[in-house]
N, C-alpha and C. Protein backbone atom coordinates (compact mmCIF):
# COMPACT_ATOMS: atom_id res chain seq x y z
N UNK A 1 0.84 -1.17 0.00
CA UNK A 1 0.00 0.00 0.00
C UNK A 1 0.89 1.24 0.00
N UNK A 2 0.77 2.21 -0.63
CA UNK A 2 1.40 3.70 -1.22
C UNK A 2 0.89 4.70 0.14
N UNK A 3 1.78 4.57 1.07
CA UNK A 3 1.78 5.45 1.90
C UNK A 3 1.34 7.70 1.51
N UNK A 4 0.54 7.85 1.13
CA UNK A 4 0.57 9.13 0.29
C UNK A 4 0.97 10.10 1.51
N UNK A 5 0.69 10.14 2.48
CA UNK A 5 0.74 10.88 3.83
C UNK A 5 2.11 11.26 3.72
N UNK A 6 3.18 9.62 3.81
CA UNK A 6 4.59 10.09 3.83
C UNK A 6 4.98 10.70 2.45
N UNK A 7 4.59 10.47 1.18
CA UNK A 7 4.62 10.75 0.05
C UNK A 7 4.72 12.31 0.34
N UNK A 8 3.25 12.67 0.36
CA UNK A 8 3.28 14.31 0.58
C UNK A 8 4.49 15.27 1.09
N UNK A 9 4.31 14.45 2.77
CA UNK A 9 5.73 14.87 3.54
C UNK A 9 6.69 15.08 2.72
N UNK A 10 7.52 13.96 2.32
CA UNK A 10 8.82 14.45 1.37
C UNK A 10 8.97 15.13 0.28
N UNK A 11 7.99 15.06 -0.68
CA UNK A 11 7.76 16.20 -1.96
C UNK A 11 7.89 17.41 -1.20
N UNK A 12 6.38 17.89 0.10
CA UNK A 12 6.15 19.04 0.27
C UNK A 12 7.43 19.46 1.08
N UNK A 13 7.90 18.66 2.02
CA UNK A 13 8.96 18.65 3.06
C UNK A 13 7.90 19.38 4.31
N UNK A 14 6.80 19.04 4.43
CA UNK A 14 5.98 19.07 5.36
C UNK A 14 6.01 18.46 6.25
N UNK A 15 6.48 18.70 7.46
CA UNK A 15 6.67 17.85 8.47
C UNK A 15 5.36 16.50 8.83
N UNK A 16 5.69 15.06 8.95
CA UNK A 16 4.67 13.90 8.85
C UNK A 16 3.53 14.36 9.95
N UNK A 17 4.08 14.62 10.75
CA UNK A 17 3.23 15.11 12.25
C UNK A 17 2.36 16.07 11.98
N UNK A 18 2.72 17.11 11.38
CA UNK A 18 1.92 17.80 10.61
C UNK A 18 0.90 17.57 10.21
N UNK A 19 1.30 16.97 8.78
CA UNK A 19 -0.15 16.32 8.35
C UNK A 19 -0.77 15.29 8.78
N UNK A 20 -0.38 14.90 9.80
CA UNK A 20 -1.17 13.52 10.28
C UNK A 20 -2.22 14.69 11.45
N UNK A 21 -1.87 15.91 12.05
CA UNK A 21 -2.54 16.23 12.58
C UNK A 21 -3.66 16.78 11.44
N UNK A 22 -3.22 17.34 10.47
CA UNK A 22 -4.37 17.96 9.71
C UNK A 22 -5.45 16.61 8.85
N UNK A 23 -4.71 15.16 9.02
CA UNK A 23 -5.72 14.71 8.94
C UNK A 23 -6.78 14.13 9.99
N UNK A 24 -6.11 14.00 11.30
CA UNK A 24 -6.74 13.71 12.31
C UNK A 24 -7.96 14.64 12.49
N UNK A 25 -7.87 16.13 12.15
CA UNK A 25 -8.57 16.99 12.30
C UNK A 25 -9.76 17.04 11.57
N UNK A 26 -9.25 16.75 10.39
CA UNK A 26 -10.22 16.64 9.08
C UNK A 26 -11.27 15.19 9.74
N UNK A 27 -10.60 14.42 10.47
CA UNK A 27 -11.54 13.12 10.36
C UNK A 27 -12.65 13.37 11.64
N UNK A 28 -11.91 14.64 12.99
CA UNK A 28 -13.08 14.77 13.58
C UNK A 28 -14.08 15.38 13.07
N UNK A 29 -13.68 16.57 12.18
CA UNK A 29 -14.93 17.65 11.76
C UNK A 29 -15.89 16.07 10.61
N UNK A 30 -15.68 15.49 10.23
CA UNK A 30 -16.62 14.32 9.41
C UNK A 30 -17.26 13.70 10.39
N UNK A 31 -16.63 13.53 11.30
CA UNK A 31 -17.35 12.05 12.33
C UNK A 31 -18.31 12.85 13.14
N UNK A 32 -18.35 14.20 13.18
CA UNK A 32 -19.05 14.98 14.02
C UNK A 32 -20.19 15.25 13.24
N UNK A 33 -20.11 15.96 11.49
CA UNK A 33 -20.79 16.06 10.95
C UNK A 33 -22.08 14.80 10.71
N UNK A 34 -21.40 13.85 10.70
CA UNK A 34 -21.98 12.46 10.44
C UNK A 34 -23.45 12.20 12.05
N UNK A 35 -21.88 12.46 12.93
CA UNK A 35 -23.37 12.61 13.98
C UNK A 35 -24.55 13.11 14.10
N UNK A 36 -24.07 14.28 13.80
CA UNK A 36 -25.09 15.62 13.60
C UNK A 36 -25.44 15.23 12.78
N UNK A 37 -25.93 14.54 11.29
CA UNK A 37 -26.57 13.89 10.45
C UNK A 37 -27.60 12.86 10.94
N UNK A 38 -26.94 11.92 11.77
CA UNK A 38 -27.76 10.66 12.91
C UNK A 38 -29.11 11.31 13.03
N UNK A 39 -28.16 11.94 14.15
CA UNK A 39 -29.01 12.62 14.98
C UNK A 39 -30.09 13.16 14.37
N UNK A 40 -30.05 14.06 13.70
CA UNK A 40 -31.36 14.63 13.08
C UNK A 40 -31.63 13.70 11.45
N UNK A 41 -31.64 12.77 11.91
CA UNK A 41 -32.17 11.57 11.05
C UNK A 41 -31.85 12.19 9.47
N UNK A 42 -30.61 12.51 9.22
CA UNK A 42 -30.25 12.71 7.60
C UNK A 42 -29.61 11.57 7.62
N UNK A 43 -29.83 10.58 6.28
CA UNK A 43 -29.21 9.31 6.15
C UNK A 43 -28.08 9.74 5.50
N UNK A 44 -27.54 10.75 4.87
CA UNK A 44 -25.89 10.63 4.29
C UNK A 44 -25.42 11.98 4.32
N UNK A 45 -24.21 11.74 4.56
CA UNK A 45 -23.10 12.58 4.52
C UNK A 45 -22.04 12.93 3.56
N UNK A 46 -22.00 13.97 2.72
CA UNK A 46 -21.02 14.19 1.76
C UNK A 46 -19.85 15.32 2.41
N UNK A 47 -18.68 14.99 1.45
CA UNK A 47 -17.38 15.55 1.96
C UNK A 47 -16.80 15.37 0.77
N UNK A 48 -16.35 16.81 0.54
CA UNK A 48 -15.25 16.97 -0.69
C UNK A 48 -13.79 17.14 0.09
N UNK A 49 -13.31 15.88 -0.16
CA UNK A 49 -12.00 15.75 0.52
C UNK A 49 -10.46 15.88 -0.62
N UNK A 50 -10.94 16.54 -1.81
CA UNK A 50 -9.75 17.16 -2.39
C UNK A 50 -9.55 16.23 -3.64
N UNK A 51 -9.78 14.72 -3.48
CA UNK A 51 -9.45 14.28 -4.77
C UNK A 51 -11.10 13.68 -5.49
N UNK A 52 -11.86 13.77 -4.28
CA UNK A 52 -13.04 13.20 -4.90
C UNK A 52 -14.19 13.89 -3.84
N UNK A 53 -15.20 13.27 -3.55
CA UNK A 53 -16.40 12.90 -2.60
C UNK A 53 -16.60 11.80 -2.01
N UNK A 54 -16.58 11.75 -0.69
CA UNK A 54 -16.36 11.08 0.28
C UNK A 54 -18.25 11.24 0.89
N UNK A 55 -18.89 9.75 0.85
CA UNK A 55 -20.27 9.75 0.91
C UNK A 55 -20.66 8.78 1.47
N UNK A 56 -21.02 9.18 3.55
CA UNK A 56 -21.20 8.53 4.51
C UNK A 56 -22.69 8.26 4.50
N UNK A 57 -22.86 6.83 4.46
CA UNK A 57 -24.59 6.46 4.75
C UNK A 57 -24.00 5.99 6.18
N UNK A 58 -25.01 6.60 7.21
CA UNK A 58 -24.82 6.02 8.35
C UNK A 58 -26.24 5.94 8.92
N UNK A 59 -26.33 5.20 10.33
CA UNK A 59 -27.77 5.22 11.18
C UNK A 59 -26.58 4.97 12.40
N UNK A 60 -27.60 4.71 13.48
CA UNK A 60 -27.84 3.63 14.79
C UNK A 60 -26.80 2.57 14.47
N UNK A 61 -27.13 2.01 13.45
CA UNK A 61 -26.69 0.54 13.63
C UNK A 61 -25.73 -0.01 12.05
N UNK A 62 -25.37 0.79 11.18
CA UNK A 62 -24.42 0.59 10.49
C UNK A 62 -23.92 2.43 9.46
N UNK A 63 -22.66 1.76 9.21
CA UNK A 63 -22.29 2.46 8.49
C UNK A 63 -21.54 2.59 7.07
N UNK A 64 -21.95 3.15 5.76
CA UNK A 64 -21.15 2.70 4.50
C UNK A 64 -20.95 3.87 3.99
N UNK A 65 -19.46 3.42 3.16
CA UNK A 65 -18.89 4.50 2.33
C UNK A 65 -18.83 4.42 1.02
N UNK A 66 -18.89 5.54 0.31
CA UNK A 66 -18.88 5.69 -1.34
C UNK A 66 -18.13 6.28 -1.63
N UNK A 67 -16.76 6.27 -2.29
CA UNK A 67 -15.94 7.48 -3.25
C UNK A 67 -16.41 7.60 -4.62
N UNK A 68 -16.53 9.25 -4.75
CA UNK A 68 -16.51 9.48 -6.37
C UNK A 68 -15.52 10.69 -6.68
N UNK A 69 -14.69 10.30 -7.28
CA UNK A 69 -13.47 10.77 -7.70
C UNK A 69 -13.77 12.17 -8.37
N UNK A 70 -13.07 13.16 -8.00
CA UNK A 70 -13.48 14.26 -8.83
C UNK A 70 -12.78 14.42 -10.54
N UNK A 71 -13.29 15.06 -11.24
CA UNK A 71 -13.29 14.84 -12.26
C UNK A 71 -11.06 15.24 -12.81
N UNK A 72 -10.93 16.32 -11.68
CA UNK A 72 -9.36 16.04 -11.88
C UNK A 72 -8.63 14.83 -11.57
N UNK A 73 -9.29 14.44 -10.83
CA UNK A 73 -8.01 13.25 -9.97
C UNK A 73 -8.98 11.85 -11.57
N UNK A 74 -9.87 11.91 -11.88
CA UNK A 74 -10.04 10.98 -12.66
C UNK A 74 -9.28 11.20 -13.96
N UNK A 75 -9.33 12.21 -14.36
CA UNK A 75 -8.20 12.62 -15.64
C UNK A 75 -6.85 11.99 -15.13
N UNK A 76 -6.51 12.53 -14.25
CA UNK A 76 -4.70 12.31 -14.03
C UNK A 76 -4.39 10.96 -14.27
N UNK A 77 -5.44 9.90 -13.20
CA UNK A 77 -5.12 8.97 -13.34
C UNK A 77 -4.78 8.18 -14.39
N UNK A 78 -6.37 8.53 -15.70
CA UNK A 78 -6.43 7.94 -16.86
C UNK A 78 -5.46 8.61 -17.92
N UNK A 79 -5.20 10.08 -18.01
CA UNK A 79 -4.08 10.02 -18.32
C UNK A 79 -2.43 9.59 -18.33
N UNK A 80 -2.38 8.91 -16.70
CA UNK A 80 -1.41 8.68 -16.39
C UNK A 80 -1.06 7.04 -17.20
N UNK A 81 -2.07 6.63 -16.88
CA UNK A 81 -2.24 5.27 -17.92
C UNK A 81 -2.04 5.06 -18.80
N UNK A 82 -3.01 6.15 -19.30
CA UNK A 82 -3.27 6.18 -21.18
C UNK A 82 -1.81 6.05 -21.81
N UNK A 83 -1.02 7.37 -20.71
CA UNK A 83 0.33 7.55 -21.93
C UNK A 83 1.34 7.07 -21.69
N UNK A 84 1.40 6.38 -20.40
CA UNK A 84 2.47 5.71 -20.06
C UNK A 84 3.39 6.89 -18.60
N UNK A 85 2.78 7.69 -18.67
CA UNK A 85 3.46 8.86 -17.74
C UNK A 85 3.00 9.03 -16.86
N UNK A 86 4.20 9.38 -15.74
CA UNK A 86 3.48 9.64 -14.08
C UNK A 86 2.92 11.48 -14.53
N UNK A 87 2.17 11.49 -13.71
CA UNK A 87 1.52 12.75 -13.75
C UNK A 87 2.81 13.69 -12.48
N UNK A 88 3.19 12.97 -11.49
CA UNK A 88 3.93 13.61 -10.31
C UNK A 88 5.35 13.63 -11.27
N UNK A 89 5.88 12.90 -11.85
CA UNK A 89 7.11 13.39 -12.29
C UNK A 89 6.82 14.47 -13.27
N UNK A 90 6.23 14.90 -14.45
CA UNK A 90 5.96 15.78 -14.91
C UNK A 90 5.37 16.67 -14.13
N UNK A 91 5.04 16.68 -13.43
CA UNK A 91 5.17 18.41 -12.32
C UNK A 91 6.11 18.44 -11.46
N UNK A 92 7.11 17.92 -10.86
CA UNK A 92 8.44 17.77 -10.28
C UNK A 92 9.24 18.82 -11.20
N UNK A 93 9.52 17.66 -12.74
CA UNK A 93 10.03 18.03 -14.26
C UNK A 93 10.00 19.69 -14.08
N UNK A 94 8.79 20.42 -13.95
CA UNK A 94 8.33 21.59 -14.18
C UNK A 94 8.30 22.66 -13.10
N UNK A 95 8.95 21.93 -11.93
CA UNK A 95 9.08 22.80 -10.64
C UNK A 95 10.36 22.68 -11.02
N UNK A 96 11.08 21.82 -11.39
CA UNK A 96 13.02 22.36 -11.11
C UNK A 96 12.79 23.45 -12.41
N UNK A 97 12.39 22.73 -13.64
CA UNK A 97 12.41 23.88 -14.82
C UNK A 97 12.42 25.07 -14.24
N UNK A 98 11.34 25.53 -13.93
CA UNK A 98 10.73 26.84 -13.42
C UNK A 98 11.93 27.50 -12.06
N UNK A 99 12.18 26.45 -10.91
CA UNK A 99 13.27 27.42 -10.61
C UNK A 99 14.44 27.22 -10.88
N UNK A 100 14.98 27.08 -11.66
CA UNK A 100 16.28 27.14 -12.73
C UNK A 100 16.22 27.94 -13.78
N UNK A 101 15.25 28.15 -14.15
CA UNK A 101 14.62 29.96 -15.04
C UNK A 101 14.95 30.81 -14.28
N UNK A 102 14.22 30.53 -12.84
CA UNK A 102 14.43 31.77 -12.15
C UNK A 102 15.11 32.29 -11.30
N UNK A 103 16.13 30.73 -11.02
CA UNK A 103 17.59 31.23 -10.66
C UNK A 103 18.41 31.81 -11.61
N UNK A 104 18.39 31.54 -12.77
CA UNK A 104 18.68 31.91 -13.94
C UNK A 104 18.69 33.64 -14.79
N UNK A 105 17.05 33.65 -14.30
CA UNK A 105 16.85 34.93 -14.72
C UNK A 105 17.45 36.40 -13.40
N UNK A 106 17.55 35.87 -12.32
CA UNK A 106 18.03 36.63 -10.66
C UNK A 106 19.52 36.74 -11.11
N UNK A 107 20.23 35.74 -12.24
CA UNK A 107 21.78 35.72 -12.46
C UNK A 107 22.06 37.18 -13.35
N UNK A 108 21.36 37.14 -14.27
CA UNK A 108 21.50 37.74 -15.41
C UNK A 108 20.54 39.56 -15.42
């Protein structure tokens, strides 16, 4: 399994603790929302959690989840397929480009 948490960390150089708190955080404001859903008898819960929709059916006595991918993260992927190319190395590719222009251009 593709750890993305640590992934992030090292690209962003975001400390892990970090984001493990910002996801811990993210998971109370859902589990609360979800309650507050129970409770006043709404059977589901939606959450746009950045790459898709995140869609809690809950009650009393069970609970199920649905992802639907948002329409970027479904491109990347299928592009990533289609052409044979990571989508993360071609934006890496394009972050050194870009500051090597602009160490470049600060020289001159």
């Amino acid at each position: 399994m593709i750890d993305v948490i640590e992934n992030i960390s090292d690209i962003s150089r975001i400390p892990r603790m970090t984001l493990n708190k910002l996801v811990d955080m993210s998971t109370s404001i859902m589990s609360n929302d979800v309650l507050e859903n129970v409770n006043n008898n709404v059977p589901f819960s939606e959450f746009d959690i950045g790459v898709g929709k995140l869609i809690i059916a809950a009650n009393k006595s069970s609970v199920e989840y649905r992802f639907i991918p948002s329409k970027g993260f479904e491109r990347k992927v299928n592009n990533s397929i289609k052409n044979n190319k990571s989508a993360l190395v071609e934006e890496l590719e394009e972050s050194l480009v870009n500051k090597l222009l602009m160490a470049y251009k600060e020289l001159y």
